[in-house]
N, C-alpha and C. Protein backbone atom coordinates (compact mmCIF):
# COMPACT_ATOMS: atom_id res chain seq x y z
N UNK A 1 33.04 83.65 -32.50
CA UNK A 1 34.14 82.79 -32.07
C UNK A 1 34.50 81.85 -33.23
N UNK A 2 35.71 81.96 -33.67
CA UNK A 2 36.33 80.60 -34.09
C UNK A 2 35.86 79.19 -34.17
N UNK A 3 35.80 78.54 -35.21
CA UNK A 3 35.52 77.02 -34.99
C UNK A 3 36.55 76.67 -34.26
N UNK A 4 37.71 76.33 -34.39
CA UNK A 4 39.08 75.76 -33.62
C UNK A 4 39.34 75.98 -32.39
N UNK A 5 38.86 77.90 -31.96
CA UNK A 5 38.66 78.31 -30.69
C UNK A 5 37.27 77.47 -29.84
N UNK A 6 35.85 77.63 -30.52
CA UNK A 6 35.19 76.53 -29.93
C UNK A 6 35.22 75.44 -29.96
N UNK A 7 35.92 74.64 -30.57
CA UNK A 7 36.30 73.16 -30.19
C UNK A 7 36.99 73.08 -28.94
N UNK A 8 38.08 73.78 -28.73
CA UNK A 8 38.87 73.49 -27.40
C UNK A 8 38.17 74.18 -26.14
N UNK A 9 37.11 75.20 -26.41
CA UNK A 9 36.29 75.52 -25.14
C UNK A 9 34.74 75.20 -24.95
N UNK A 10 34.10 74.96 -25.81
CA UNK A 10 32.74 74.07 -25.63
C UNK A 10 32.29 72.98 -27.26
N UNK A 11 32.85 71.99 -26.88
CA UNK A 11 32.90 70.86 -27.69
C UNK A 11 31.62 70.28 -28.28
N UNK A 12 30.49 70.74 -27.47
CA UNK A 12 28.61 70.28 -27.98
C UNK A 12 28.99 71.43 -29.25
N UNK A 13 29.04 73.17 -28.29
CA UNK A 13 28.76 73.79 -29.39
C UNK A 13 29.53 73.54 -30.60
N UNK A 14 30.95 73.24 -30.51
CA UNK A 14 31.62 73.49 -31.63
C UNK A 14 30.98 72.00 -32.82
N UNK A 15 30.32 70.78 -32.27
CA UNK A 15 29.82 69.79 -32.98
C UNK A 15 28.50 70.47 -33.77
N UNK A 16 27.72 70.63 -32.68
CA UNK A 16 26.01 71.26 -33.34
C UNK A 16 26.64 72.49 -34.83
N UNK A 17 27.82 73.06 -34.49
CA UNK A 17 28.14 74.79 -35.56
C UNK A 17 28.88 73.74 -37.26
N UNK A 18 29.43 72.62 -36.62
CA UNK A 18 29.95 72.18 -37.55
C UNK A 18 29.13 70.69 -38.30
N UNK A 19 27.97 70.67 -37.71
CA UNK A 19 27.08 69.89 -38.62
C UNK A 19 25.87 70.90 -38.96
N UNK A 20 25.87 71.73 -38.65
CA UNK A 20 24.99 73.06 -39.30
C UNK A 20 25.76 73.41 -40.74
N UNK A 21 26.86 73.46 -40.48
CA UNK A 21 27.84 73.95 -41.60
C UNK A 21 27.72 72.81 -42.60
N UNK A 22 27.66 71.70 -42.53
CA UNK A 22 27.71 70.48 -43.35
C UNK A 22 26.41 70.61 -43.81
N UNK A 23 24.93 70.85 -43.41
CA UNK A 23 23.79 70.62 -43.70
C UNK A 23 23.36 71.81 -45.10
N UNK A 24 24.28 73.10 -44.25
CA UNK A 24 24.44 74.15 -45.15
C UNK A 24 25.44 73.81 -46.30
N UNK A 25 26.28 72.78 -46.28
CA UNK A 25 26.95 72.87 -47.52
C UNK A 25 28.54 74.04 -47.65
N UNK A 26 28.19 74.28 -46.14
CA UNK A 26 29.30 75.58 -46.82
C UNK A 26 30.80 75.24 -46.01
N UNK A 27 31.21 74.39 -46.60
CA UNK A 27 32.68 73.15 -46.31
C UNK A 27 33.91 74.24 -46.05
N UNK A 28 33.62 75.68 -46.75
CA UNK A 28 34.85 76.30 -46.48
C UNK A 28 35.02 76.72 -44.75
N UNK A 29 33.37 76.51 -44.18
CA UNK A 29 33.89 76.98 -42.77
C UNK A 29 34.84 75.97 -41.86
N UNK A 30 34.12 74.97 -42.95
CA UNK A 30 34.34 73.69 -41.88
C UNK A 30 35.70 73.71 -41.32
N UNK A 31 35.61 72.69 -40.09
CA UNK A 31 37.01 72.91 -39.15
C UNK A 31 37.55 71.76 -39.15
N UNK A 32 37.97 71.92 -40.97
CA UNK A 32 38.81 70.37 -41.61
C UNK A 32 39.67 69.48 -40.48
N UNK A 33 40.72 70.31 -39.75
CA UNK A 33 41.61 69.46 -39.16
C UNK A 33 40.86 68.86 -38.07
N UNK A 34 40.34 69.37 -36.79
CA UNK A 34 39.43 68.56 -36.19
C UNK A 34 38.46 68.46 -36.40
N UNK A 35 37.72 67.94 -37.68
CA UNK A 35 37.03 67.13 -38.09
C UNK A 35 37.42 65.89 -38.28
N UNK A 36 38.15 65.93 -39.11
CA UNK A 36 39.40 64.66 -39.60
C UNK A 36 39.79 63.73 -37.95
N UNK A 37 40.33 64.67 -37.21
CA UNK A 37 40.96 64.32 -35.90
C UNK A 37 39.48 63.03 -35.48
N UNK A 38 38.32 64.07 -35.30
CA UNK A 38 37.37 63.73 -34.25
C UNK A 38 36.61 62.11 -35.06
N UNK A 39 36.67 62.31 -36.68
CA UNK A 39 36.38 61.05 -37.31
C UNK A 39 37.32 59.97 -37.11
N UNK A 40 38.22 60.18 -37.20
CA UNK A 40 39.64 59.14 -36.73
C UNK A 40 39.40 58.55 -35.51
N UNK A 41 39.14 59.70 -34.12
CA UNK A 41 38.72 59.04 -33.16
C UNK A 41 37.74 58.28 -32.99
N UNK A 42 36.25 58.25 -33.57
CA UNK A 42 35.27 57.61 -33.43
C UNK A 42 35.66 56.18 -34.48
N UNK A 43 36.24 55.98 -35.19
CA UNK A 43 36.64 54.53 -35.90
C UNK A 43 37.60 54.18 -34.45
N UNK A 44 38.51 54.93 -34.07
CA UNK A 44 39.61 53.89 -32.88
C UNK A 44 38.57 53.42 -31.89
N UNK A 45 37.33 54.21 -31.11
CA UNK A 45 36.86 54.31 -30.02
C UNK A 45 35.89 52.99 -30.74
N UNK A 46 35.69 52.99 -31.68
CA UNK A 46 34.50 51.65 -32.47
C UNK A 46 35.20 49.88 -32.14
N UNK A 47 36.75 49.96 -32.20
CA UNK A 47 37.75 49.19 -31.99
C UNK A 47 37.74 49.16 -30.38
N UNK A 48 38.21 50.15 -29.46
CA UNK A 48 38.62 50.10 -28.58
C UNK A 48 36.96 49.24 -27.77
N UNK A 49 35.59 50.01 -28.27
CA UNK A 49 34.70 49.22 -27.60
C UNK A 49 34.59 47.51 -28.06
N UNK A 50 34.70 47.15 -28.86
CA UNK A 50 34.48 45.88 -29.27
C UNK A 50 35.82 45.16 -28.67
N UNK A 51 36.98 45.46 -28.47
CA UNK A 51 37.70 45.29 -27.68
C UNK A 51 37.59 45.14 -26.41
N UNK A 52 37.00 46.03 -25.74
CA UNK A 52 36.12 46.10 -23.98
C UNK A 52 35.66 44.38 -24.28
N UNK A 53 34.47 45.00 -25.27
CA UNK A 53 33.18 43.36 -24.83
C UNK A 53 34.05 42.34 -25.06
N UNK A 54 35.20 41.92 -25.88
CA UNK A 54 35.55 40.41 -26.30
C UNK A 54 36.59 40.18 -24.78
N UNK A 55 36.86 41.25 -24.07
CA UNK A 55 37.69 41.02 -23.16
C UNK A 55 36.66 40.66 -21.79
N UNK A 56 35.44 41.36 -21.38
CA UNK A 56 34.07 40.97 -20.64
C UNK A 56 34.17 39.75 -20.94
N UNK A 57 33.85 39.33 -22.24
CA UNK A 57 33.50 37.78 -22.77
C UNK A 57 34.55 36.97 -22.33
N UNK A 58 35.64 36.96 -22.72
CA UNK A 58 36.95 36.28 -22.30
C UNK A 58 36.83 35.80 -20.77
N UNK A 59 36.92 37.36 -20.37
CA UNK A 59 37.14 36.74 -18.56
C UNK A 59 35.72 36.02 -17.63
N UNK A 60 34.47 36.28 -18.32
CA UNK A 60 33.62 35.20 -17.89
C UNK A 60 33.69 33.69 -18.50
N UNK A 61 33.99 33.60 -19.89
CA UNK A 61 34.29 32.47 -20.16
C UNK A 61 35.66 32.13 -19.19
N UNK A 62 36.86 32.35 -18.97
CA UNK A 62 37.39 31.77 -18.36
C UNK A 62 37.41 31.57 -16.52
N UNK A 63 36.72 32.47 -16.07
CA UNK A 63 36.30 32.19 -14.75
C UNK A 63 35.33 30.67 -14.72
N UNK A 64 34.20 31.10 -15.35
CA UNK A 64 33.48 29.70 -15.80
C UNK A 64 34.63 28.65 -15.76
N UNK A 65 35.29 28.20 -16.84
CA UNK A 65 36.36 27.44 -16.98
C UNK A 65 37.30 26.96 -15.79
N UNK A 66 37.50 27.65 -15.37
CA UNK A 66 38.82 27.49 -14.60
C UNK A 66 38.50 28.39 -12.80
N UNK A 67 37.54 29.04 -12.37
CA UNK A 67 37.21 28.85 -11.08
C UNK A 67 36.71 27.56 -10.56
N UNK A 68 36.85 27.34 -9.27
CA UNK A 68 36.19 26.02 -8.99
C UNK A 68 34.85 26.24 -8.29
N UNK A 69 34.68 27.77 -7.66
CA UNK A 69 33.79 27.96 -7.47
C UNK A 69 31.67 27.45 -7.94
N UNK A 70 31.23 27.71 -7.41
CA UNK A 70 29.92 26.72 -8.58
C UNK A 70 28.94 28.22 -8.02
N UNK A 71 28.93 29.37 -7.12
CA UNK A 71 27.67 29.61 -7.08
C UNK A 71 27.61 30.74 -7.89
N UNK A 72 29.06 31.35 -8.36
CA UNK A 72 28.38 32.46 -9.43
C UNK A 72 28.02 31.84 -10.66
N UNK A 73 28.41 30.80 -11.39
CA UNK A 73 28.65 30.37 -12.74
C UNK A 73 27.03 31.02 -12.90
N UNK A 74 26.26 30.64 -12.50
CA UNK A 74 25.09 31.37 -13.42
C UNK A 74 25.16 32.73 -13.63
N UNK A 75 25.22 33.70 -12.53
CA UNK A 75 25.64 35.23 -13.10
C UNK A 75 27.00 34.91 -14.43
N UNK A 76 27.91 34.40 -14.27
CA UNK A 76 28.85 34.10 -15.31
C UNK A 76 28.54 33.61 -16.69
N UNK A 77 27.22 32.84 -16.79
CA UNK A 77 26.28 32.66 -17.91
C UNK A 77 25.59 33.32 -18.52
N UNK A 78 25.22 33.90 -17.49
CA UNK A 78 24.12 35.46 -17.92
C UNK A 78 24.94 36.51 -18.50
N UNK A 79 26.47 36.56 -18.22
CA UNK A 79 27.43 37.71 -18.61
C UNK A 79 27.69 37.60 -19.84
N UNK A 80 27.73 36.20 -20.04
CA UNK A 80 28.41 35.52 -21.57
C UNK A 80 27.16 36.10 -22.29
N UNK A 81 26.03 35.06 -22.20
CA UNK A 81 24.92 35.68 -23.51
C UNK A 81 24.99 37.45 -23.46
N UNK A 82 25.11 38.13 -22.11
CA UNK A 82 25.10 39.76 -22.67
C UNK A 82 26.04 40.18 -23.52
N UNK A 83 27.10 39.89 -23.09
CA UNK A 83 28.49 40.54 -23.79
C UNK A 83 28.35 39.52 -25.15
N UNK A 84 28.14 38.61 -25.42
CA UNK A 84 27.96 37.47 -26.93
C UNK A 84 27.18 38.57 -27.58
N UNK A 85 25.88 38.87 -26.79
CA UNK A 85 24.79 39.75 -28.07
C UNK A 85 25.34 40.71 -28.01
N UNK A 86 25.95 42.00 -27.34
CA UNK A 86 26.65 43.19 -27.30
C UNK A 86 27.47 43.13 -28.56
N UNK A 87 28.38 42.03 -28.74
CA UNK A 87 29.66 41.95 -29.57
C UNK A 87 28.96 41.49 -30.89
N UNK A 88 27.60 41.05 -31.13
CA UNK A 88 27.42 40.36 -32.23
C UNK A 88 26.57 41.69 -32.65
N UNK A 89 25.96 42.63 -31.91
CA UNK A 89 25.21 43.93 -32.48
C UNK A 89 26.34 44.59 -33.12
N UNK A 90 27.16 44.81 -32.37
CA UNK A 90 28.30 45.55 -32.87
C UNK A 90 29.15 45.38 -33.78
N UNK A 91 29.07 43.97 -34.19
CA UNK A 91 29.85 43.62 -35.69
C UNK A 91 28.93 43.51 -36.00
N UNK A 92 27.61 42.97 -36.50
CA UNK A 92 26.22 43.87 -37.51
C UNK A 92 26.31 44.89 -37.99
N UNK A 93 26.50 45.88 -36.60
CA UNK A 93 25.87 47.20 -37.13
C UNK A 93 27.47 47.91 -37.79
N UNK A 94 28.45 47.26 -37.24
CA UNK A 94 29.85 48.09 -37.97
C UNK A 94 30.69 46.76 -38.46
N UNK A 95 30.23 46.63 -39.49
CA UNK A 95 30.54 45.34 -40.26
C UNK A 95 32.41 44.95 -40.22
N UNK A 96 32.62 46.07 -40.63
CA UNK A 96 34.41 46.44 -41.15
C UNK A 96 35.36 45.77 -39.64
N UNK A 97 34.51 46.00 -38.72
CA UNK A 97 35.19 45.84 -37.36
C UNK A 97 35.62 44.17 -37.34
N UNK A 98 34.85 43.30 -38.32
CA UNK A 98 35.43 41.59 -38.17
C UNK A 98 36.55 41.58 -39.28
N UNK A 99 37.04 42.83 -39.67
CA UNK A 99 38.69 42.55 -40.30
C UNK A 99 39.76 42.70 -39.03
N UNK A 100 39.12 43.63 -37.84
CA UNK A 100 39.92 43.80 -36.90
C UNK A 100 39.90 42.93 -35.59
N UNK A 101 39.18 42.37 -35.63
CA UNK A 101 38.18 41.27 -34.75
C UNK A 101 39.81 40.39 -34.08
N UNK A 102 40.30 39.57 -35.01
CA UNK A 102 41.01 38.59 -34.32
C UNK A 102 42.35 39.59 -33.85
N UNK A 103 42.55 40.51 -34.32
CA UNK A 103 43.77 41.52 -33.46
C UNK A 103 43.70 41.93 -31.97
N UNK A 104 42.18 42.20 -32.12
CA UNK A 104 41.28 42.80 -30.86
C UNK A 104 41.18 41.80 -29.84
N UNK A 105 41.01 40.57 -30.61
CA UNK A 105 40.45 39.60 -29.51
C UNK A 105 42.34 38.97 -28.93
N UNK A 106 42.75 39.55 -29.17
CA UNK A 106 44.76 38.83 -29.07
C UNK A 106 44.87 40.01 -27.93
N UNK A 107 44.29 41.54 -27.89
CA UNK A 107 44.69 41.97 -27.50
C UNK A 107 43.74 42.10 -26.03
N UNK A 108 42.37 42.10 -26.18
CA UNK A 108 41.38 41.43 -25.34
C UNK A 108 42.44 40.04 -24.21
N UNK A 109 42.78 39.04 -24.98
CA UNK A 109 43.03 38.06 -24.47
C UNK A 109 44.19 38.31 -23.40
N UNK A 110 44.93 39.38 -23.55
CA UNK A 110 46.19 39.34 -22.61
C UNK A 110 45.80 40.26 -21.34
N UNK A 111 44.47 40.88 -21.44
CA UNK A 111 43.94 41.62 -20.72
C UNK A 111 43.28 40.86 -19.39
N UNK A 112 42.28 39.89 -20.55
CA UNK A 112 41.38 38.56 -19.68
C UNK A 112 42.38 38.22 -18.54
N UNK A 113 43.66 37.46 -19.01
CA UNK A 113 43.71 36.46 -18.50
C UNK A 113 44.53 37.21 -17.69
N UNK A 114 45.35 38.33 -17.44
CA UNK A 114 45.55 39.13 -16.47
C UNK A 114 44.56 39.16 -15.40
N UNK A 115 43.85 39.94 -15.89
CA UNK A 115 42.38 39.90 -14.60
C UNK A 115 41.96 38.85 -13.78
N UNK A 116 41.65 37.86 -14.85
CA UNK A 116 41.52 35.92 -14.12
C UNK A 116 41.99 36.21 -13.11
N UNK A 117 43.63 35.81 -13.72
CA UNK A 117 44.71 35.32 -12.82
C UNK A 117 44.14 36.30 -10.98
N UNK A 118 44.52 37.54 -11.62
CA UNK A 118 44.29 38.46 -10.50
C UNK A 118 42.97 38.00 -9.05
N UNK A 119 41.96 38.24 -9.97
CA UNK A 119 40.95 37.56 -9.50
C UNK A 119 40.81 36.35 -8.58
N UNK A 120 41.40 35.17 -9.39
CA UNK A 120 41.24 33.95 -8.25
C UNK A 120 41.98 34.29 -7.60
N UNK A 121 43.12 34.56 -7.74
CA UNK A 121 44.28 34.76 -6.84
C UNK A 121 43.79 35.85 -5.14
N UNK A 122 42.95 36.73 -5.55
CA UNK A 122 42.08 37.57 -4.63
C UNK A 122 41.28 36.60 -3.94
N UNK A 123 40.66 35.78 -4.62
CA UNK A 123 39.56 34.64 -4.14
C UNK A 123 40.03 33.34 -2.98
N UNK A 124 41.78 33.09 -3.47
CA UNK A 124 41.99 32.43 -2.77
C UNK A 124 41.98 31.21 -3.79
N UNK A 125 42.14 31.74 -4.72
CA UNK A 125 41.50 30.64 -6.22
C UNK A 125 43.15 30.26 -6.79
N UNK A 126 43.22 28.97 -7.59
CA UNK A 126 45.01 29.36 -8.40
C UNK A 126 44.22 28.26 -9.60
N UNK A 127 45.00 28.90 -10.59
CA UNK A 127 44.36 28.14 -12.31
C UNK A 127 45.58 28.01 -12.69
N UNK A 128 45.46 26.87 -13.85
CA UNK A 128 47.05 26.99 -14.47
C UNK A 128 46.49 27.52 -16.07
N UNK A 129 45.89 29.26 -16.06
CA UNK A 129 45.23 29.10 -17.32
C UNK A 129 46.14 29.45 -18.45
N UNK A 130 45.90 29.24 -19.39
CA UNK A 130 47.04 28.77 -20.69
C UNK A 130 47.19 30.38 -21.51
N UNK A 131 48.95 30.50 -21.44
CA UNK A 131 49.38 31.75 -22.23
C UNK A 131 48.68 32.91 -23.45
N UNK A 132 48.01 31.31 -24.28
CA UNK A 132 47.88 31.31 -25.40
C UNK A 132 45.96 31.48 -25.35
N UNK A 133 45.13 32.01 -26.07
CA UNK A 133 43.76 32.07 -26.06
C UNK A 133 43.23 30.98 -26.22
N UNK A 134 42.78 29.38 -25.48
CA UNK A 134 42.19 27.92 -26.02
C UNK A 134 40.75 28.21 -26.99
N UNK A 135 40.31 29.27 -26.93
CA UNK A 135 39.10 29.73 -27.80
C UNK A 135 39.34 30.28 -29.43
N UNK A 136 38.64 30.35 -29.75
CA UNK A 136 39.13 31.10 -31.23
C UNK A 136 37.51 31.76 -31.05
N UNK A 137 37.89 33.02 -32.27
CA UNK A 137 36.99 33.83 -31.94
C UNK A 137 35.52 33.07 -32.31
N UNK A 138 35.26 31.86 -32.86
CA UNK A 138 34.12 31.39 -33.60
C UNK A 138 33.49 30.80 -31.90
N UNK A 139 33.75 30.33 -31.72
CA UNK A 139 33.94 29.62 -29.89
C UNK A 139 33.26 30.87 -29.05
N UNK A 140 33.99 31.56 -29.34
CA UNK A 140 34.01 32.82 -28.63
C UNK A 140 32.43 33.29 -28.54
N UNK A 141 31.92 33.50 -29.80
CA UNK A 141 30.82 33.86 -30.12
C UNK A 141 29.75 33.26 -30.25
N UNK A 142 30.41 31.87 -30.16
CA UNK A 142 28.68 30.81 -30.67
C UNK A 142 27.96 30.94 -29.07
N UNK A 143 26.84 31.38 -29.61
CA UNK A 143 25.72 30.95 -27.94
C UNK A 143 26.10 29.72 -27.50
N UNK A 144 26.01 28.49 -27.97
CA UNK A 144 26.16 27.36 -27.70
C UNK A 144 27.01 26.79 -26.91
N UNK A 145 28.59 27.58 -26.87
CA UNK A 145 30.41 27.06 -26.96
C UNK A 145 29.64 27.74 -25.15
N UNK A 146 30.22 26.38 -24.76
CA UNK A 146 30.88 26.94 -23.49
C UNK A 146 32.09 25.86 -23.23
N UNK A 147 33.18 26.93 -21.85
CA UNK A 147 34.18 25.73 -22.12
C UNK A 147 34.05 24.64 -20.89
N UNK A 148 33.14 24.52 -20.64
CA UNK A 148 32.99 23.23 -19.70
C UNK A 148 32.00 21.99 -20.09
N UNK A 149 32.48 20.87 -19.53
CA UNK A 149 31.06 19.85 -20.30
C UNK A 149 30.10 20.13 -19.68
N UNK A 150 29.83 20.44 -18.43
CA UNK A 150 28.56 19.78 -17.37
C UNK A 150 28.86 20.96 -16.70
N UNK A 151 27.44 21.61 -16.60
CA UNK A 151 27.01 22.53 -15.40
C UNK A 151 26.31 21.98 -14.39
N UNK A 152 26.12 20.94 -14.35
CA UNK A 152 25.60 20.42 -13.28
C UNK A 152 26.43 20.68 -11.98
C-alpha cells in the first residue's frame, strides 16, 4: 500500500511506516506532503492547547472576581494553581509558544468572558465584567496575583 493511500485509511500505520522510513534514512519514500501537513498541525494544536489553559485560567480567575457566590471559590483556587502550572509546563517545555502567548491570551480572553457572562447569568448571577482583559498575562501567571483582596 501507498504511503498517501495509508495515511487516509489507517493513520497509526501510516505514522509507525513513516518514522521507520526516517530511522532508515530513506527520505525518498517519505510522504513529504503529509508530513509537512501533519508537522504544521502539531505547532497549531501546541497554540490551540495553551490557548484552552489561558482561557480555563481566565474564567476561574474571573468567576473568583466577579461571582458573589463564596462556596466554590476554593474549587476556583484549586483550578487557578492547576491550569497556572499546566500553562507554565507548557511554555518551559515549548519555549517559542511566549512569542504567541499575548495573541492567545486576547483570544482566550473573548472566550472567558463569554462563558462568565453565560455562566452567572445561568446562576442567576449578573457582573458588569470589563470588555477589555483587567489582567495582563504576568498577573495571569504569578501564583501569587489573585484578583480579589480578601478571601475571607
Amino acid at each position: 500500500m501507498r504511503s498517501t493511500d495509508m495515511y487516509e485509511t489507517d493513520f497509526l500505520c501510516w505514522l509507525e511506516q513513516q518514522a521507520a522510513l526516517l530511522r532508515a534514512r530513506q527520505f525518498i519514500q517519505l510522504d513529504c506532503q503529509h508530513l509537512i501537513e501533519e508537522l504544521e498541525e502539531m505547532g497549531r494544536e501546541q497554540k490551540v492547547a495553551l490557548q484552552s489553559l489561558l482561557r480555563q485560567l481566565l474564567i476561574h480567575l474571573l468567576k473568583l472576581q466577579f461571582s458573589p457566590a463564596t462556596w466554590p471559590q476554593l474549587h476556583w483556587l484549586e483550578e487557578i494553581t492547576e491550569w497556572r502550572d499546566q500553562v507554565q509546563t507548557r511554555m518551559e517545555m515549548t519555549p517559542s509558544l511566549q512569542h504567541d502567548a499575548n495573541e492567545l491570551l486576547e483570544k482566550a480572553w473573548i472566550q472567558a468572558r463569554r462563558s462568565v457572562e453565560k455562566s452567572l447569568i445561568a446562576h442567576g448571577e449578573t457582573a458588569a465584567i470589563p470588555r477589555v482583559c483587567p489582567y495582563t498575562l504576568a498577573q495571569i501567571l504569578d501564583h501569587d496575583f489573585l484578583p480579589i483582596s480578601d478571601l475571607d
